[in-house]
N, C-alpha and C. Protein backbone atom coordinates (compact mmCIF):
# COMPACT_ATOMS: atom_id res chain seq x y z
N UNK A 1 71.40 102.32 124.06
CA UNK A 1 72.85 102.31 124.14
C UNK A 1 73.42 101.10 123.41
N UNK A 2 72.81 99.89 123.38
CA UNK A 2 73.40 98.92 122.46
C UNK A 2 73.54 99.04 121.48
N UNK A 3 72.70 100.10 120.36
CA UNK A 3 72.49 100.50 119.13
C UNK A 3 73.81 100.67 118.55
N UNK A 4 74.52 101.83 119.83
CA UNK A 4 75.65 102.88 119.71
C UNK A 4 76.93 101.70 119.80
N UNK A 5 77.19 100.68 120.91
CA UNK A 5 77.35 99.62 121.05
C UNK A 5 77.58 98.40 119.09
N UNK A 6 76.76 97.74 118.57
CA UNK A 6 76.77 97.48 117.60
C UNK A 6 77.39 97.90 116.56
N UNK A 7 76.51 99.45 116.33
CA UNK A 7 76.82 100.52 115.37
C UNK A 7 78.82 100.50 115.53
N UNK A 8 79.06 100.89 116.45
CA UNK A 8 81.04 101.10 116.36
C UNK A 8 81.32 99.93 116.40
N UNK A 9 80.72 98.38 116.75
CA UNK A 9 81.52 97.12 116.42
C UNK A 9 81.36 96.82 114.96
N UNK A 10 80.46 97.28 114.48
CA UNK A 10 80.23 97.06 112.94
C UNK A 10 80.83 97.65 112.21
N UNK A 11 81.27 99.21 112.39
CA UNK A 11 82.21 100.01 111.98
C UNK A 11 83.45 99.48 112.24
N UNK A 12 84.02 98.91 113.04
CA UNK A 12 85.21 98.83 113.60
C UNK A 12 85.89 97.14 112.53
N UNK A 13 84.83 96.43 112.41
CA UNK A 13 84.85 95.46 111.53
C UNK A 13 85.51 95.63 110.48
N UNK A 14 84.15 96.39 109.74
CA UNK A 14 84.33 97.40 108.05
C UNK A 14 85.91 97.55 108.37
N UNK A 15 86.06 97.98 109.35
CA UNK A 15 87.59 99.04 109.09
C UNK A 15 88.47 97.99 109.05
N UNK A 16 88.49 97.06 110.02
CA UNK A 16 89.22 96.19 109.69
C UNK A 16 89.98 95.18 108.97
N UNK A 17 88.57 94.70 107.94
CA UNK A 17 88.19 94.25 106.55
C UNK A 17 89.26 94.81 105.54
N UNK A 18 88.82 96.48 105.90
CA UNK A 18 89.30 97.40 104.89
C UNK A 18 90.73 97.39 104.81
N UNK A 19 91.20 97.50 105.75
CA UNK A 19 92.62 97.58 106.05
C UNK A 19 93.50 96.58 105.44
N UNK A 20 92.85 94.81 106.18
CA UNK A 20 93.37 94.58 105.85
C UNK A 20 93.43 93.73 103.92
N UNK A 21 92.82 94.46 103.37
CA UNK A 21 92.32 93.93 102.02
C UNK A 21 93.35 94.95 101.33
N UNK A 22 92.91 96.34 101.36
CA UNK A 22 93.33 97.74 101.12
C UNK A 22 94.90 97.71 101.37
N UNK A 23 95.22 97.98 102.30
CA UNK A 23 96.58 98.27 103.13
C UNK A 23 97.52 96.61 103.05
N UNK A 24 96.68 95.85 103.75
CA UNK A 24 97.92 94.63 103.72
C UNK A 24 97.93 93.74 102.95
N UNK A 25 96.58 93.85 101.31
CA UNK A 25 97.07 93.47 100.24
C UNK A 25 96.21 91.70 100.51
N UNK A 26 95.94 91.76 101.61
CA UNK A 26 95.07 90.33 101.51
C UNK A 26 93.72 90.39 100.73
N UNK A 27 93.64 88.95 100.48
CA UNK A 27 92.25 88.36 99.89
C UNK A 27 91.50 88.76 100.54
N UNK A 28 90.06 88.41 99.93
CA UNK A 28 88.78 88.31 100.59
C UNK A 28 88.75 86.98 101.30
N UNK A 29 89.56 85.82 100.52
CA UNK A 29 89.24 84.60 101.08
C UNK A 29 90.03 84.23 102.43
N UNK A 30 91.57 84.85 102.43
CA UNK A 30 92.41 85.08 103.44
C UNK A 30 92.20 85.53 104.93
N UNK A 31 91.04 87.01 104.61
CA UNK A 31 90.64 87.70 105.38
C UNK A 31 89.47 86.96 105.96
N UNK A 32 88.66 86.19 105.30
CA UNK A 32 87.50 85.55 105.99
C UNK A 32 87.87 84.09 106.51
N UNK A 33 89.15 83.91 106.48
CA UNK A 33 89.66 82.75 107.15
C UNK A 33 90.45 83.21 108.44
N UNK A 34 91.30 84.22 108.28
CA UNK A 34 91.53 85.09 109.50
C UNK A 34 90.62 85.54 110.36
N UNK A 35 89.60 86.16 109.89
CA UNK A 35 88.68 86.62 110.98
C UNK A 35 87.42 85.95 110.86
N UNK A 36 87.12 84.47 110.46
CA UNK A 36 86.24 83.28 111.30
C UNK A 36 84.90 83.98 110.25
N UNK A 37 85.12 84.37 109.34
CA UNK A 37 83.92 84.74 108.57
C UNK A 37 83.40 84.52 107.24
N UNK A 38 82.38 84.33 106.44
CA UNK A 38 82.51 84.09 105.10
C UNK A 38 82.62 84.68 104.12
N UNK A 39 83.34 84.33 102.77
CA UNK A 39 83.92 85.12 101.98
C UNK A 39 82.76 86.35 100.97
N UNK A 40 81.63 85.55 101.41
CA UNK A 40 80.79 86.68 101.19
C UNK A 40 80.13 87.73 101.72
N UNK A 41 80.56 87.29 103.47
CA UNK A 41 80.56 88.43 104.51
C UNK A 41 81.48 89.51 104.02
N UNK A 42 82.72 89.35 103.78
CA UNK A 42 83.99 90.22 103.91
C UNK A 42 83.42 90.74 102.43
N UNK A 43 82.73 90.39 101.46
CA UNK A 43 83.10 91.30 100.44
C UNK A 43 81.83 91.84 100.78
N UNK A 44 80.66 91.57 101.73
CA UNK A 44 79.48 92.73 101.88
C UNK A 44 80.28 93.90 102.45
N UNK A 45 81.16 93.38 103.67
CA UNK A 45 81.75 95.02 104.85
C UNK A 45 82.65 95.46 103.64
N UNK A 46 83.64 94.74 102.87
CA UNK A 46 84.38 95.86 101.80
C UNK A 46 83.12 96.69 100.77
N UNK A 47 82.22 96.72 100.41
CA UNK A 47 81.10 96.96 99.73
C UNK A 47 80.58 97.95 100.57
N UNK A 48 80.21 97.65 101.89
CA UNK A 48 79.62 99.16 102.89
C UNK A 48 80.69 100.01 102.90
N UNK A 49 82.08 99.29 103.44
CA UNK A 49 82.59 100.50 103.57
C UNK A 49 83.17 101.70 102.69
N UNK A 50 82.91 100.87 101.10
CA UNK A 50 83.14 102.09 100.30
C UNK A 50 81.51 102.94 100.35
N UNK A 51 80.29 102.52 100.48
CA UNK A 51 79.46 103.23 100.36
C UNK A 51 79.38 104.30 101.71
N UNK A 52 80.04 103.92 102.38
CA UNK A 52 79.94 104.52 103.68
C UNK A 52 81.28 105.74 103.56
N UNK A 53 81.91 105.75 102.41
CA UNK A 53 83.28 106.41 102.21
C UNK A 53 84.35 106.55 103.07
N UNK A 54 84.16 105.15 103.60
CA UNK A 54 85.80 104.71 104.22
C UNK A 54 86.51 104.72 102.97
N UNK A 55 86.87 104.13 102.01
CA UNK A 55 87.55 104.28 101.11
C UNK A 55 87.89 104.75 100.17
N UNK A 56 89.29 105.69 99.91
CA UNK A 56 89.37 106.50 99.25
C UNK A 56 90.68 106.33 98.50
N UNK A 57 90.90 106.48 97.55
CA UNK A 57 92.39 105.57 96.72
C UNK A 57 92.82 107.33 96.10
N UNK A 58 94.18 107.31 95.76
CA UNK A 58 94.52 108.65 95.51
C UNK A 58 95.95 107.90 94.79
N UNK A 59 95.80 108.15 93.31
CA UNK A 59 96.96 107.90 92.99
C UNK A 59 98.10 108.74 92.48
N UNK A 60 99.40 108.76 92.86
CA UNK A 60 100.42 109.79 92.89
C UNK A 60 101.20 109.61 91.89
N UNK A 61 101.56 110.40 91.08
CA UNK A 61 102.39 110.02 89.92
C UNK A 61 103.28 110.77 89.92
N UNK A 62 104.88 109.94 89.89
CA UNK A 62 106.06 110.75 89.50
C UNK A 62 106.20 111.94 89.06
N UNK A 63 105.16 111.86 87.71
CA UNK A 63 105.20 112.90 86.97
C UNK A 63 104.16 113.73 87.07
N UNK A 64 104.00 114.02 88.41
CA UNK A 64 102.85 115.02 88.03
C UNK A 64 103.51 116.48 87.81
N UNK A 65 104.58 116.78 87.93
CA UNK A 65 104.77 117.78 87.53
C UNK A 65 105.50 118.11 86.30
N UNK A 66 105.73 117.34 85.73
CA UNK A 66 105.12 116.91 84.24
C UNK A 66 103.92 117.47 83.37
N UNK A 67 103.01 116.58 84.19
CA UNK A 67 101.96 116.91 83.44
C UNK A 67 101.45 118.43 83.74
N UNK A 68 101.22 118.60 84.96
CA UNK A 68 101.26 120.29 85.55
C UNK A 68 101.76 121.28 84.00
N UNK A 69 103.44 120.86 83.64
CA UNK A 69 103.57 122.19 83.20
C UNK A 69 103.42 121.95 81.68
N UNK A 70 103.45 120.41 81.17
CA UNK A 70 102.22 120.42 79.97
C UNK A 70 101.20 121.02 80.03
N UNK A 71 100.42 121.13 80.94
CA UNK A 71 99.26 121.98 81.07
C UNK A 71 99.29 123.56 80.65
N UNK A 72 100.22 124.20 81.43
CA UNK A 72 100.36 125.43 81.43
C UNK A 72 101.11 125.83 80.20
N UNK A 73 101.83 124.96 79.50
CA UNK A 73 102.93 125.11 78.07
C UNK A 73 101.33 125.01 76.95
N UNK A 74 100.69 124.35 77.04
CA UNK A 74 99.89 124.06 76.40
C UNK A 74 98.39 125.55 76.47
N UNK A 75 98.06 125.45 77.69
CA UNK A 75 97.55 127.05 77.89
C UNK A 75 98.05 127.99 77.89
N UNK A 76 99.03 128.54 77.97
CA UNK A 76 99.41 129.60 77.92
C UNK A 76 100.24 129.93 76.39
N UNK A 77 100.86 128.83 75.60
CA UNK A 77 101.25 128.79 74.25
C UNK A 77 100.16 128.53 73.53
N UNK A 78 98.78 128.09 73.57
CA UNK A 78 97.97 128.42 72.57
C UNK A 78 97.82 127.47 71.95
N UNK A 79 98.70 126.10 72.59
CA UNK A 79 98.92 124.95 71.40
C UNK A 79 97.56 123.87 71.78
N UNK A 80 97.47 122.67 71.11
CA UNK A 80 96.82 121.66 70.88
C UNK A 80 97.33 120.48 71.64
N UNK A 81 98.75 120.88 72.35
CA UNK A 81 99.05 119.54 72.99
C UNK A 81 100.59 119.78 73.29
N UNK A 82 101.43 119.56 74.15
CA UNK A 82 102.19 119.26 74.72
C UNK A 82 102.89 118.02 75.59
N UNK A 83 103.82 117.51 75.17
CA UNK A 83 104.52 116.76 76.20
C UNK A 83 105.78 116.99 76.78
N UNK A 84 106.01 117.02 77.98
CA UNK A 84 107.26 117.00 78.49
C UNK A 84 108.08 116.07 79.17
N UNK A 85 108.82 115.92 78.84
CA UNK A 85 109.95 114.50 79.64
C UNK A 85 110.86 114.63 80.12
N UNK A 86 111.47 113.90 81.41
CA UNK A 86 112.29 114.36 82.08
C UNK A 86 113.74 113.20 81.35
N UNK A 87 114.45 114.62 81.85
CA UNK A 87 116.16 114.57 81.37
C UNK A 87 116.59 113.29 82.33
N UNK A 88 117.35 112.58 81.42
CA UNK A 88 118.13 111.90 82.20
C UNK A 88 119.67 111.85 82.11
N UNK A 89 120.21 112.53 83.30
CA UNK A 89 121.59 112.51 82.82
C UNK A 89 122.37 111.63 82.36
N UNK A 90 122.83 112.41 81.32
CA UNK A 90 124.20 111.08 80.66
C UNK A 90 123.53 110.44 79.87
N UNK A 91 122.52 110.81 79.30
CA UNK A 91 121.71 110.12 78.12
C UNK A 91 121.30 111.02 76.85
N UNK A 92 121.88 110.68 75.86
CA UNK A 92 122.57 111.64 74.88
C UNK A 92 120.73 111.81 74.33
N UNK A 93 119.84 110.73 74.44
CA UNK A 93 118.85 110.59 73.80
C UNK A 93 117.63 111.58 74.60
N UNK A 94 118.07 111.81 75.75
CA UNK A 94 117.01 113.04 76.54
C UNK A 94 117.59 114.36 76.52
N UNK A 95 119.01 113.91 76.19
CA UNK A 95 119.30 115.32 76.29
C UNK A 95 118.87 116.07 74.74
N UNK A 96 119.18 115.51 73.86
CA UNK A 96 118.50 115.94 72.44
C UNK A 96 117.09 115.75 72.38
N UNK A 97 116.66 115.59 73.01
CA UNK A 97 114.93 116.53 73.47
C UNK A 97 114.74 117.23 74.09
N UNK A 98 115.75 118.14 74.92
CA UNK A 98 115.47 119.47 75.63
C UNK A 98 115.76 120.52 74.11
N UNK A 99 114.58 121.09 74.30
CA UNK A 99 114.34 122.56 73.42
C UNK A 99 115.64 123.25 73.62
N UNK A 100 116.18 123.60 74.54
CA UNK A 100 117.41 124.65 74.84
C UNK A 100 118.91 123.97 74.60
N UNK A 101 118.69 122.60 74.63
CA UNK A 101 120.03 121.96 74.98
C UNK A 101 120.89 121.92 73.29
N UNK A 102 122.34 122.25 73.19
CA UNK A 102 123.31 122.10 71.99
C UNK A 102 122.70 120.09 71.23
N UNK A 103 122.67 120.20 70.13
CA UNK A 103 122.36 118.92 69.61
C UNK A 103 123.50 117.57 70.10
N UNK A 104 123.77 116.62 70.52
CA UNK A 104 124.66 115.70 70.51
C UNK A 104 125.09 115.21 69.43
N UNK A 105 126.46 114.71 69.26
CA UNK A 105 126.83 114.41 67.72
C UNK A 105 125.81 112.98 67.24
N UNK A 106 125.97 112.28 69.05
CA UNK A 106 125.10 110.66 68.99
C UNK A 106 123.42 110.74 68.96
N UNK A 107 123.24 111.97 68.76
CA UNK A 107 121.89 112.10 69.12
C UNK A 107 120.75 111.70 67.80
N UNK A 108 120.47 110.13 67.70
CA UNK A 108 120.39 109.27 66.54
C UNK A 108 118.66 110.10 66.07
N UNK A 109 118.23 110.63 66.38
CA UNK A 109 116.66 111.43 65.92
C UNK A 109 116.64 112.86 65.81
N UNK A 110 116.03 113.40 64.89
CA UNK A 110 116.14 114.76 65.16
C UNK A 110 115.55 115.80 66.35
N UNK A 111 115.63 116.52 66.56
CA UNK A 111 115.97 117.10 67.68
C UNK A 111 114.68 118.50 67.10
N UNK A 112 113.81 118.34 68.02
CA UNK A 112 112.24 119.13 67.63
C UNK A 112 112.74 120.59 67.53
N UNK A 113 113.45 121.89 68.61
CA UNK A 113 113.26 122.70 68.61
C UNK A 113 114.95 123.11 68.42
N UNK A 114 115.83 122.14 68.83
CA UNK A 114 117.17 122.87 69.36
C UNK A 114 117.75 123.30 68.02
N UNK A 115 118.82 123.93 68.73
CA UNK A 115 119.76 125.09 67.72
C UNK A 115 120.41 124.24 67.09
């Protein structure tokens, strides 16, 4: 039973480590001054706990749906490459990059597809 004992204080550590390195953006050196340990302790438990796959990073991008329908403009048109950019209103310079949109008189570049 001490095994089981150890085993979740050692886990519970890792997690802690993790958190606060991960999540609240502290040091290694910060964290091993906070929790009474050495800075080469804290980077062994950050080191297990990615092997142990506590840690998992997932990054979210504005544009992913963006890139999404580059994807599908690009597969399903047959082409070599696509980009798409989002409109910003009241900006004569995005709006003369929508394919569908009337040209602007200010619209200082030419304009890829429009009428």
């Amino acid at each position: 039973m001490s095994d089981k004992k150890e085993d979740f204080e050692a886990i519970r550590q890792i997690y802690t480590v993790l958190v606060l390195h991960f999540m609240d953006g502290m040091t290694q050196q910060a964290i091993a001054g906070q929790l009474n340990l050495s800075t080469s302790k804290v980077n062994r438990l950050i080191t297990q706990g990615r092997r142990l796959g506590m840690v998992r990073i997932d990054i979210e991008s504005p544009f992913q749906r963006l890139v999404e329908l580059e994807q599908r403009l690009t597969e399903i048109g047959q082409l070599a490459g696509s980009i798409v950019t989002p409109t910003v209103p009241g900006s004569a310079e995005s709006t003369c990059s929508r394919w569908d949109a009337p040209r602007p008189t200010s619209c200082s570049r030419p304009c890829g597809m429009a009428t």
